[in-house]
PDB file of N, CA and C in Angstrom:
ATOM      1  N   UNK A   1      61.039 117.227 160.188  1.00  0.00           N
ATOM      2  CA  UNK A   1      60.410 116.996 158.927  1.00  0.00           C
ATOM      3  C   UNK A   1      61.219 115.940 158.191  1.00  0.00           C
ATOM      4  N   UNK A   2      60.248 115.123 157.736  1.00  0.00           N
ATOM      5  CA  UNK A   2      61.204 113.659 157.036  1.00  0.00           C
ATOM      6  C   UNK A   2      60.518 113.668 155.523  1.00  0.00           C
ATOM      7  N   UNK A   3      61.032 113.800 154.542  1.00  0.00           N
ATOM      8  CA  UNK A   3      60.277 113.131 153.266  1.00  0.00           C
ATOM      9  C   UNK A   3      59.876 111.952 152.829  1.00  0.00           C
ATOM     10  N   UNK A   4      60.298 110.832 154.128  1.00  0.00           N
ATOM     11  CA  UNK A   4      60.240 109.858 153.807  1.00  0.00           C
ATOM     12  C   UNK A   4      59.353 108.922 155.334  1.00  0.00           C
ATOM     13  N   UNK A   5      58.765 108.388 155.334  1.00  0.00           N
ATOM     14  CA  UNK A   5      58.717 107.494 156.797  1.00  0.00           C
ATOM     15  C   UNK A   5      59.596 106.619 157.395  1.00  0.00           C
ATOM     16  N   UNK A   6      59.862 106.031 158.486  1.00  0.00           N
ATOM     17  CA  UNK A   6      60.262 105.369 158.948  1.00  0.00           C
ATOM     18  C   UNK A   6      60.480 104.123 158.178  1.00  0.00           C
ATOM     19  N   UNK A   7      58.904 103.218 157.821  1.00  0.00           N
ATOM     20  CA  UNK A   7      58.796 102.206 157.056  1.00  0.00           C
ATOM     21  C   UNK A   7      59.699 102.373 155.488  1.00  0.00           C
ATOM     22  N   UNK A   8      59.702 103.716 154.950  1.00  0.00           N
ATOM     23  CA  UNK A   8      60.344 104.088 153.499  1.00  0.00           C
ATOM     24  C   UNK A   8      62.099 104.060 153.781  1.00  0.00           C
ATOM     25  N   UNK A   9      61.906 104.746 155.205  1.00  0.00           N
ATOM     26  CA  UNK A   9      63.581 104.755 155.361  1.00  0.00           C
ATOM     27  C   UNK A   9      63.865 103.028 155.487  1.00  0.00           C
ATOM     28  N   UNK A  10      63.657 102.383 156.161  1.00  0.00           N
ATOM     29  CA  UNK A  10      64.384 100.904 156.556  1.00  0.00           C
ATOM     30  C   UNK A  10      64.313 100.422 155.016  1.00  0.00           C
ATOM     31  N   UNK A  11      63.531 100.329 154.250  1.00  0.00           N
ATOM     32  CA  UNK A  11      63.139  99.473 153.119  1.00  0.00           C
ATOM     33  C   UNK A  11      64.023  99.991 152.128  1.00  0.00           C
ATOM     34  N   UNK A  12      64.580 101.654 151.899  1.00  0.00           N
ATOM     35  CA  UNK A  12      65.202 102.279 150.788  1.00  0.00           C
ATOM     36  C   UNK A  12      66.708 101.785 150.819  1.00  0.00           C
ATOM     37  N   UNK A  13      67.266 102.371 149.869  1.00  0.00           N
ATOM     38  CA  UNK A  13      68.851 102.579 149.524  1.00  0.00           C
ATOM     39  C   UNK A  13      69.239 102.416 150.368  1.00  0.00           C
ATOM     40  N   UNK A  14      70.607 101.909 150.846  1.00  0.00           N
ATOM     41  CA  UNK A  14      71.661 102.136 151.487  1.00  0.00           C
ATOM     42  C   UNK A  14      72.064 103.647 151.558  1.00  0.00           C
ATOM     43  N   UNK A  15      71.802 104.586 152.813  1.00  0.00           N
ATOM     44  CA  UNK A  15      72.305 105.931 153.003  1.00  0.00           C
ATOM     45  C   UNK A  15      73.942 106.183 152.974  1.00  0.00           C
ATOM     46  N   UNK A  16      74.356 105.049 153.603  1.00  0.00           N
ATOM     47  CA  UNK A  16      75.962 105.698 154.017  1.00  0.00           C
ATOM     48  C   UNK A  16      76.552 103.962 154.847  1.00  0.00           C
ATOM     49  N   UNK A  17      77.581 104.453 154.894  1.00  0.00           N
ATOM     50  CA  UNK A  17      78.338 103.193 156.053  1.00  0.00           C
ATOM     51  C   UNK A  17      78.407 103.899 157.245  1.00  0.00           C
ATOM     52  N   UNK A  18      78.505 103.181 157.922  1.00  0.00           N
ATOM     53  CA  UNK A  18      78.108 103.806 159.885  1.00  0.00           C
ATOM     54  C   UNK A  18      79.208 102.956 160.065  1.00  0.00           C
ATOM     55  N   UNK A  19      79.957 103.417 160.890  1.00  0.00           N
ATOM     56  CA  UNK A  19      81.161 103.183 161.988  1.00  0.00           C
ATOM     57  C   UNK A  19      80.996 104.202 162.843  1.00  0.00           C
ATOM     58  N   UNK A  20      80.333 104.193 164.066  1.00  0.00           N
ATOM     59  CA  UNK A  20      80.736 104.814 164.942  1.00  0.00           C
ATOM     60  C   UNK A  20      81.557 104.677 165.807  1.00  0.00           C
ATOM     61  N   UNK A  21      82.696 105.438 166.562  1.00  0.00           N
ATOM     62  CA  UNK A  21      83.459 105.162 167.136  1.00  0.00           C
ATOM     63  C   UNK A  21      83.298 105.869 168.638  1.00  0.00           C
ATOM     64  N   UNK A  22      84.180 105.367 170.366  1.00  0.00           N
ATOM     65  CA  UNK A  22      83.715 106.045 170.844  1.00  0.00           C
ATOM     66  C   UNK A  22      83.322 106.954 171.143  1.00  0.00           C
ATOM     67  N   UNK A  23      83.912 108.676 170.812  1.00  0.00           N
ATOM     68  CA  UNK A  23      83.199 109.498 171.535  1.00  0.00           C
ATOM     69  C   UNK A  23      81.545 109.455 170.599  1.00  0.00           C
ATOM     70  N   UNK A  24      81.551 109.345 169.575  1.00  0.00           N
ATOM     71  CA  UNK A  24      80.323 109.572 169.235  1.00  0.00           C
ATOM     72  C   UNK A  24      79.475 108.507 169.500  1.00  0.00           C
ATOM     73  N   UNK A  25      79.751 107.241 170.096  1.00  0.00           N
ATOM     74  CA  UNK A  25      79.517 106.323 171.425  1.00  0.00           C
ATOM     75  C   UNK A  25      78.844 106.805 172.370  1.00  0.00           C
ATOM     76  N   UNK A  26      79.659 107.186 173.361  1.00  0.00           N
ATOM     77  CA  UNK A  26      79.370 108.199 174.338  1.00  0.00           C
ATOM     78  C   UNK A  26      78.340 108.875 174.232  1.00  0.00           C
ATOM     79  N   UNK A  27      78.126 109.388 173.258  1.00  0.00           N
ATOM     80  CA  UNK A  27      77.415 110.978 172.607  1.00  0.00           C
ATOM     81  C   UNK A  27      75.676 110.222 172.525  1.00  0.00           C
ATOM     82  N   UNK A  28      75.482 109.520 171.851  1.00  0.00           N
ATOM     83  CA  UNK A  28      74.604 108.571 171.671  1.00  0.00           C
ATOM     84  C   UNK A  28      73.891 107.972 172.982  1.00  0.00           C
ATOM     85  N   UNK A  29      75.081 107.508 173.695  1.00  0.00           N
ATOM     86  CA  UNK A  29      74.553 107.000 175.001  1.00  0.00           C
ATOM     87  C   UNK A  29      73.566 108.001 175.486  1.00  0.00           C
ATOM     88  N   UNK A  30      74.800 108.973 176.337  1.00  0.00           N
ATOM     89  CA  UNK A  30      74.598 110.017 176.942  1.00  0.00           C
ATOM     90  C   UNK A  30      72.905 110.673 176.779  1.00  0.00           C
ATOM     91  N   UNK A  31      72.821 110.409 174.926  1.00  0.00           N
ATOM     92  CA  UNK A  31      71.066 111.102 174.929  1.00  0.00           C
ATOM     93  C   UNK A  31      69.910 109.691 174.916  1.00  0.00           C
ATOM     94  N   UNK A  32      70.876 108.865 175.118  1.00  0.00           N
ATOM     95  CA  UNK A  32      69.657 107.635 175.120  1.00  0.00           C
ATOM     96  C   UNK A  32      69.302 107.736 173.768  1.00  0.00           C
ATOM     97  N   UNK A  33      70.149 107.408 173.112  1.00  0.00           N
ATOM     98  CA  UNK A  33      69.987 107.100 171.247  1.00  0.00           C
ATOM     99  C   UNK A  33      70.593 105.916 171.051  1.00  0.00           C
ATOM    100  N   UNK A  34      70.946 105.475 171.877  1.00  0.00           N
ATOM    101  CA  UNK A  34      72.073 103.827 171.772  1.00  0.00           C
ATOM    102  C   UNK A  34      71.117 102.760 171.776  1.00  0.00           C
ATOM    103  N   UNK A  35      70.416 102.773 171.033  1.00  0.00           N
ATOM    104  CA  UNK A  35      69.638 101.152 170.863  1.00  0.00           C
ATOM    105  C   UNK A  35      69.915  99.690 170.732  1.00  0.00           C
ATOM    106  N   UNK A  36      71.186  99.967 170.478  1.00  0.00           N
ATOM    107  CA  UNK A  36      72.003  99.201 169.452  1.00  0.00           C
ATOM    108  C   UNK A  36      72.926  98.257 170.413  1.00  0.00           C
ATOM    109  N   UNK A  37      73.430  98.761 171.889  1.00  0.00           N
ATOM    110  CA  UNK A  37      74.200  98.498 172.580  1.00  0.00           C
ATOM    111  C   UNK A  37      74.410  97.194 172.671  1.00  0.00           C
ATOM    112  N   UNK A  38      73.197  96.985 173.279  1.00  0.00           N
ATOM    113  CA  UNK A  38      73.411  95.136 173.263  1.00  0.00           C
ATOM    114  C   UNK A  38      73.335  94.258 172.228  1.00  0.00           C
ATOM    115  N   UNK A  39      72.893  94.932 170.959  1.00  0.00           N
ATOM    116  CA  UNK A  39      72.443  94.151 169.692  1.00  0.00           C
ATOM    117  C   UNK A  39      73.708  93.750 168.941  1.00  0.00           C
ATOM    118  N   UNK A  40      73.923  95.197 168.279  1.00  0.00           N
ATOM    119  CA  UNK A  40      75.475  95.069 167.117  1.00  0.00           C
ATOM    120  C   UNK A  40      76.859  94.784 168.056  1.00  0.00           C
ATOM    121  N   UNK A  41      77.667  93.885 167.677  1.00  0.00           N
ATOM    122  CA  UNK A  41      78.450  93.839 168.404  1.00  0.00           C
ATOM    123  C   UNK A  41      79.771  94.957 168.306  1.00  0.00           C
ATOM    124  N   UNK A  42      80.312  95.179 168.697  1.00  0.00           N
ATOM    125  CA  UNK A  42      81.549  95.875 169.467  1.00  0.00           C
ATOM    126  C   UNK A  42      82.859  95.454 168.691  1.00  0.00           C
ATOM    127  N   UNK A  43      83.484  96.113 167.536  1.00  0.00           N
ATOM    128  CA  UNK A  43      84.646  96.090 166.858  1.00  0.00           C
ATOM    129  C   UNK A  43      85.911  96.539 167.978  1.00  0.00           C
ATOM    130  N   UNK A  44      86.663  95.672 168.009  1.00  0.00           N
ATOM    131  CA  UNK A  44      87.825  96.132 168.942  1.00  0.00           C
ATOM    132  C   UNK A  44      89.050  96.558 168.392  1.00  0.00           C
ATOM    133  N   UNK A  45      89.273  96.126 167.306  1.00  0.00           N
ATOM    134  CA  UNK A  45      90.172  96.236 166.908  1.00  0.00           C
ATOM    135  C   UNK A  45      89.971  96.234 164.594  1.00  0.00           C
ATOM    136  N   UNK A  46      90.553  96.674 163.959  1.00  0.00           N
ATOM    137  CA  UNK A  46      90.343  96.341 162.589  1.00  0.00           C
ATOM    138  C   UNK A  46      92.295  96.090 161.882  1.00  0.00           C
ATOM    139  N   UNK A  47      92.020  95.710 160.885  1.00  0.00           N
ATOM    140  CA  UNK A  47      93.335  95.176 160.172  1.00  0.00           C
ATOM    141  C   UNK A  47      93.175  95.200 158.742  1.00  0.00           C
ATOM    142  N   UNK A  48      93.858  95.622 157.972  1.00  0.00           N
ATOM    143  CA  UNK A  48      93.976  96.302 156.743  1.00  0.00           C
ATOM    144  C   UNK A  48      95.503  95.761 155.781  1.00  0.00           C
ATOM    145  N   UNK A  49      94.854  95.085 154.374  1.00  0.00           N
ATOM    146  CA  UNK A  49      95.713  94.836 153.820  1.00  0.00           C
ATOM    147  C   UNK A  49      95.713  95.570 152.379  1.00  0.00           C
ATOM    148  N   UNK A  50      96.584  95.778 152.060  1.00  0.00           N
ATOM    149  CA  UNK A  50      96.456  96.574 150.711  1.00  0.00           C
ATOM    150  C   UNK A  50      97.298  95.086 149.684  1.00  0.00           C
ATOM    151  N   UNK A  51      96.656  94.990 148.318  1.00  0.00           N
ATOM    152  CA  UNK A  51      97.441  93.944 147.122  1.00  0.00           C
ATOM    153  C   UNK A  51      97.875  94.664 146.492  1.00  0.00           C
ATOM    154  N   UNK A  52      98.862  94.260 145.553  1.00  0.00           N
ATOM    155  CA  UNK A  52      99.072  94.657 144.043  1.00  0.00           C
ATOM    156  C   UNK A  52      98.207  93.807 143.099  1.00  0.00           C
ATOM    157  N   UNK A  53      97.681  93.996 142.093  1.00  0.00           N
ATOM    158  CA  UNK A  53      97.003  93.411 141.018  1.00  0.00           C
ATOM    159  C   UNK A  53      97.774  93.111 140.239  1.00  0.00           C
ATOM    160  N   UNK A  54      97.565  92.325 139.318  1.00  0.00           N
ATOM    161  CA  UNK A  54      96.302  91.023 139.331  1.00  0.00           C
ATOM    162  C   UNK A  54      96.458  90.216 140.486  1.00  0.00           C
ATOM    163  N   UNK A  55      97.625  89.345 140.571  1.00  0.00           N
ATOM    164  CA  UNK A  55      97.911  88.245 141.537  1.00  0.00           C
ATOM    165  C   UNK A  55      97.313  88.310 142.938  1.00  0.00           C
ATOM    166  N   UNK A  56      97.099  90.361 143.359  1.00  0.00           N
ATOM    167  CA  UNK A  56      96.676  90.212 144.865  1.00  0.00           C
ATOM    168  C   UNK A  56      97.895  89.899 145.822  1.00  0.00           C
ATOM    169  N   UNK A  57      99.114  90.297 145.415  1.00  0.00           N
ATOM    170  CA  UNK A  57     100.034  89.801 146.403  1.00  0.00           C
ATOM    171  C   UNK A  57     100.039  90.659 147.149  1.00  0.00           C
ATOM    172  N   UNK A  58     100.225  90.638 148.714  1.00  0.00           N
ATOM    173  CA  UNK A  58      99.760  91.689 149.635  1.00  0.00           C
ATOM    174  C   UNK A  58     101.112  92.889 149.356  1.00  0.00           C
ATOM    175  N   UNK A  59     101.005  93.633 149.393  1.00  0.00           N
ATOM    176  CA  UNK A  59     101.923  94.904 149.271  1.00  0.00           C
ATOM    177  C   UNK A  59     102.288  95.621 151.266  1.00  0.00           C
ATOM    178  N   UNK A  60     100.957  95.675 151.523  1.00  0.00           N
ATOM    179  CA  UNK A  60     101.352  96.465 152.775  1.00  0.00           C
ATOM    180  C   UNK A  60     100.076  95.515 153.578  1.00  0.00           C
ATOM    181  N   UNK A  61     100.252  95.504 154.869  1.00  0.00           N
ATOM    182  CA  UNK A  61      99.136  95.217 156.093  1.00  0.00           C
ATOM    183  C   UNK A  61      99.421  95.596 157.296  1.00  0.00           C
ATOM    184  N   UNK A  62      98.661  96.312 158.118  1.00  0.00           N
ATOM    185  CA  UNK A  62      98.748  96.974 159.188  1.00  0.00           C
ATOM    186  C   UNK A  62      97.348  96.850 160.081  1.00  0.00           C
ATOM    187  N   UNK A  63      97.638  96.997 161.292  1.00  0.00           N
ATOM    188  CA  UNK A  63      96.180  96.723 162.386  1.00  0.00           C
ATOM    189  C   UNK A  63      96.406  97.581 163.301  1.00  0.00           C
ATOM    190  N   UNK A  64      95.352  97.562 164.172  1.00  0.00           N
ATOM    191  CA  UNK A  64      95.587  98.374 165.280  1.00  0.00           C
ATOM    192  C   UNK A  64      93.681  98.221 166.500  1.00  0.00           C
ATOM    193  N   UNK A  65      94.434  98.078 167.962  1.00  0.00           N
ATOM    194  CA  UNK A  65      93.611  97.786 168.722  1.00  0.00           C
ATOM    195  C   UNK A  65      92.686  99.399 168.243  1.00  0.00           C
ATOM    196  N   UNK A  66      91.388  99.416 169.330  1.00  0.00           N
ATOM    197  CA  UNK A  66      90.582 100.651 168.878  1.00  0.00           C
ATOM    198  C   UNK A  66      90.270 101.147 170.278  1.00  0.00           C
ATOM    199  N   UNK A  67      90.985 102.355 170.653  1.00  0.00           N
ATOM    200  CA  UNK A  67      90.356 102.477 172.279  1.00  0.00           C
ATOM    201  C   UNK A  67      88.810 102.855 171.931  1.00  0.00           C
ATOM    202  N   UNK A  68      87.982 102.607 172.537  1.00  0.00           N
ATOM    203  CA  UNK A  68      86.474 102.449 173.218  1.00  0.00           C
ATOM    204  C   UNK A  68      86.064 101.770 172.173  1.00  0.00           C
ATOM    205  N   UNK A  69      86.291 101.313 171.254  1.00  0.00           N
ATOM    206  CA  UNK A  69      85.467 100.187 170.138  1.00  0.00           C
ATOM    207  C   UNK A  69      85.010 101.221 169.520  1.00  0.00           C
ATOM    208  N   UNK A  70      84.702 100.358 168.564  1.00  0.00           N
ATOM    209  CA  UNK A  70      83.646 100.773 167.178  1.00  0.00           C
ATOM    210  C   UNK A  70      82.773  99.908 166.978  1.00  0.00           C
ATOM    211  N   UNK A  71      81.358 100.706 166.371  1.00  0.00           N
ATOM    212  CA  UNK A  71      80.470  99.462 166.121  1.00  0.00           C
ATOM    213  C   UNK A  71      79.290 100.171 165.045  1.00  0.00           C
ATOM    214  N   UNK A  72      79.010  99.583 164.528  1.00  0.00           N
ATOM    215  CA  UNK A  72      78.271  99.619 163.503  1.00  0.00           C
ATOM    216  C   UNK A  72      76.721  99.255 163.180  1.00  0.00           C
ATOM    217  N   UNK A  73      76.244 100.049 162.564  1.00  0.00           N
ATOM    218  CA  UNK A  73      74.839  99.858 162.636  1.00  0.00           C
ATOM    219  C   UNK A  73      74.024 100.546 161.265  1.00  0.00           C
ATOM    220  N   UNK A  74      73.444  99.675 160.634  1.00  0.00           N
ATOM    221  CA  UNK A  74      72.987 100.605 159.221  1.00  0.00           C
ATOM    222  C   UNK A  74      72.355 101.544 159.850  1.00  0.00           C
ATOM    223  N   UNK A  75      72.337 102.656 158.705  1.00  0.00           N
ATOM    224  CA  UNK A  75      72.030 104.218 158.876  1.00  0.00           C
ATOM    225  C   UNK A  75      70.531 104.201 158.523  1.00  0.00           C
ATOM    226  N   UNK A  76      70.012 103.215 157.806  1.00  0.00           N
ATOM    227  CA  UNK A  76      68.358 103.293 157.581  1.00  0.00           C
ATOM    228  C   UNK A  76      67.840 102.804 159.007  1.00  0.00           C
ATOM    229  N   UNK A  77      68.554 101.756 159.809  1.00  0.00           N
ATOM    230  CA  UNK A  77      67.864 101.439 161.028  1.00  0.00           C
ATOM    231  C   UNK A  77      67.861 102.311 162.294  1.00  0.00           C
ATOM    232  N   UNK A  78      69.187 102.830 162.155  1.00  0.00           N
ATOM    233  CA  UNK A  78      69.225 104.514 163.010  1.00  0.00           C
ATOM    234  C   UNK A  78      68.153 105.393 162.644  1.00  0.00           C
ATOM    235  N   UNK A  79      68.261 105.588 161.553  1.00  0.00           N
ATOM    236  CA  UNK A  79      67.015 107.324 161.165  1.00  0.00           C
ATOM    237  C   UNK A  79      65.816 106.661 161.541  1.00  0.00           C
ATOM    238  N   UNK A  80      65.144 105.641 160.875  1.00  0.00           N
ATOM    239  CA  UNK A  80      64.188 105.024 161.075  1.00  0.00           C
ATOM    240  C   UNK A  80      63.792 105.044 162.498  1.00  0.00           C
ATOM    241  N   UNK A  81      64.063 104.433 163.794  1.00  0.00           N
ATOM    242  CA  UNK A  81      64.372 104.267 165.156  1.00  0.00           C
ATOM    243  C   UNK A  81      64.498 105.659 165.627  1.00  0.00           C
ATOM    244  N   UNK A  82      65.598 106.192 165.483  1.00  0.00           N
ATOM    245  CA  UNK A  82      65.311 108.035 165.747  1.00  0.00           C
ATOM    246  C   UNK A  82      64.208 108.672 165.698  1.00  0.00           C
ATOM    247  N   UNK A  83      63.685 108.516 164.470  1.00  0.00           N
ATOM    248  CA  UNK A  83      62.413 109.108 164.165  1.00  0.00           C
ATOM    249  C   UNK A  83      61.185 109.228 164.895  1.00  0.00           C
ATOM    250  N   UNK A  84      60.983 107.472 165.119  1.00  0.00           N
ATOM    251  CA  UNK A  84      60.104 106.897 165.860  1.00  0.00           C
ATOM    252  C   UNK A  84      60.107 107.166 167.607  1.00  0.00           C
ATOM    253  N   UNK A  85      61.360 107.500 167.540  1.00  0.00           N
ATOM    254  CA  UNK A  85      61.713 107.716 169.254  1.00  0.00           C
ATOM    255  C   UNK A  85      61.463 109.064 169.472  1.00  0.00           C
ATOM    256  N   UNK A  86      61.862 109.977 168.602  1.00  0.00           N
ATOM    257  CA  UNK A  86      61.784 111.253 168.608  1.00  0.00           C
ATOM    258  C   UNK A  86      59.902 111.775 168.865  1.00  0.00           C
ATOM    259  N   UNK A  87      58.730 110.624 168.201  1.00  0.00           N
ATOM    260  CA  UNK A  87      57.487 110.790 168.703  1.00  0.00           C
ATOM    261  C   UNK A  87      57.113 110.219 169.714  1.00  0.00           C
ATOM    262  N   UNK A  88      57.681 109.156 170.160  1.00  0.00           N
ATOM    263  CA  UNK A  88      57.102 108.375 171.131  1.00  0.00           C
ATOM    264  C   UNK A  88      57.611 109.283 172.282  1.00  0.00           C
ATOM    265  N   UNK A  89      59.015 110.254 172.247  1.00  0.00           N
ATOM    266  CA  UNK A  89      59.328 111.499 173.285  1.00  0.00           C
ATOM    267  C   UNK A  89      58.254 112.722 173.922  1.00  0.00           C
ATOM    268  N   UNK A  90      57.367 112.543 172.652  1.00  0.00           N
ATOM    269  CA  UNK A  90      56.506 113.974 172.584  1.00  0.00           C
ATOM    270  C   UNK A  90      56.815 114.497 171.283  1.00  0.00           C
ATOM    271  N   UNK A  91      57.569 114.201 170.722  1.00  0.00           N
ATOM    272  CA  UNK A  91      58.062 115.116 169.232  1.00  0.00           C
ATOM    273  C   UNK A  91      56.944 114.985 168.187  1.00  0.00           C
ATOM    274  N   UNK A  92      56.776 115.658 167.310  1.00  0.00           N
ATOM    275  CA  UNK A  92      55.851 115.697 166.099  1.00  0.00           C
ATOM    276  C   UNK A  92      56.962 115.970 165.041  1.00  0.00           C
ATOM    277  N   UNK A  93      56.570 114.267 163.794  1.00  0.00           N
ATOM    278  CA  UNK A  93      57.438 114.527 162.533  1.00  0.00           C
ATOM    279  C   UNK A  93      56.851 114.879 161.328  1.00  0.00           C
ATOM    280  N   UNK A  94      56.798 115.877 160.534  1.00  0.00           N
ATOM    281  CA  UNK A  94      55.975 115.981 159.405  1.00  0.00           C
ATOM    282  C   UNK A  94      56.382 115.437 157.992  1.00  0.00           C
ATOM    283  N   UNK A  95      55.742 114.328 157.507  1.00  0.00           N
ATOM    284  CA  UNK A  95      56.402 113.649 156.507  1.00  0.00           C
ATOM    285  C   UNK A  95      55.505 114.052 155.148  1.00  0.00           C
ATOM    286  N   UNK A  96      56.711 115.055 154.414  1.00  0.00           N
ATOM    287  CA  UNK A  96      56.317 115.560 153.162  1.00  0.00           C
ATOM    288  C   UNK A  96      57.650 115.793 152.998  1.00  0.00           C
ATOM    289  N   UNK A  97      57.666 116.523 151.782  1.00  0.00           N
ATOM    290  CA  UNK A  97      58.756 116.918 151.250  1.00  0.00           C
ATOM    291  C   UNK A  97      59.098 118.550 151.883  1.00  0.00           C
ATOM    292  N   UNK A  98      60.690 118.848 152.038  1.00  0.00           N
ATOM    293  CA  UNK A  98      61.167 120.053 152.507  1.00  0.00           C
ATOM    294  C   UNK A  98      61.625 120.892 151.666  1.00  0.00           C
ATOM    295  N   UNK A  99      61.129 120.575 150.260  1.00  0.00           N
ATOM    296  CA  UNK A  99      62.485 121.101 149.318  1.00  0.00           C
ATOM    297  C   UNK A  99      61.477 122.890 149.363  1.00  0.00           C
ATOM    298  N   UNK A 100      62.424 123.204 148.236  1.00  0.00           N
ATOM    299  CA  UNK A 100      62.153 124.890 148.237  1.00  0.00           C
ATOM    300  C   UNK A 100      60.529 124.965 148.206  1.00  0.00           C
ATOM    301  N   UNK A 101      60.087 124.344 147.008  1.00  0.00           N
ATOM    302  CA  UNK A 101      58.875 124.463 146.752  1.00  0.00           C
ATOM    303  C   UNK A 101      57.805 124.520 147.712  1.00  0.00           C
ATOM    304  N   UNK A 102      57.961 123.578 148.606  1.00  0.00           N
ATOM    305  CA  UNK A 102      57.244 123.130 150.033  1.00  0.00           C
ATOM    306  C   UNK A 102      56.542 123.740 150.685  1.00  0.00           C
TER     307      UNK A 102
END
């Protein structure tokens, strides 16, 4: 049950930031939910600086490689895509609202 459609999810708000990392990689694969594989590219590594204000003079910076990558993918184009995959499986989605009242 979705309150929203597919078309409402891609077009709305920003849900969240997506970093997935490998095992939940894996996890994705594994059910054939990885759409994304060849599309978004593959974070290997990230690097992080912290400033002091105003000037911004760096205070601290640190990095680090990422075993199995990370990669990223907005969360409206996931649910959206899920959704749609989840009927084209055989699944039935009912798009109304779930709240108490319902």
């Amino acid at each position: 049950m979705s309150a929203r459609t597919p078309d409402r999810i891609r077009s709305g708000h920003v849900m969240s930031t997506q970093a997935m990392f490998g095992p939940a990689l894996r996890l994705e694969r594994e059910a054939r939910l990885d759409a994304w594989e060849d599309r978004a590219p593959r974070v290997t590594g990230m690097a992080f600086t912290l400033a002091t204000p105003p000037a911004g003079t760096p205070a601290l910076a640190f990095g680090a490689r990422l075993e199995g990558g990370q990669q990223s993918v907005d969360q409206r184009v996931k649910t959206a895509h899920w959704l749609e995959l989840y009927e084209d499986r055989g699944g039935h989605v009912e798009y109304r609202d779930a709240g108490p009242e319902a």
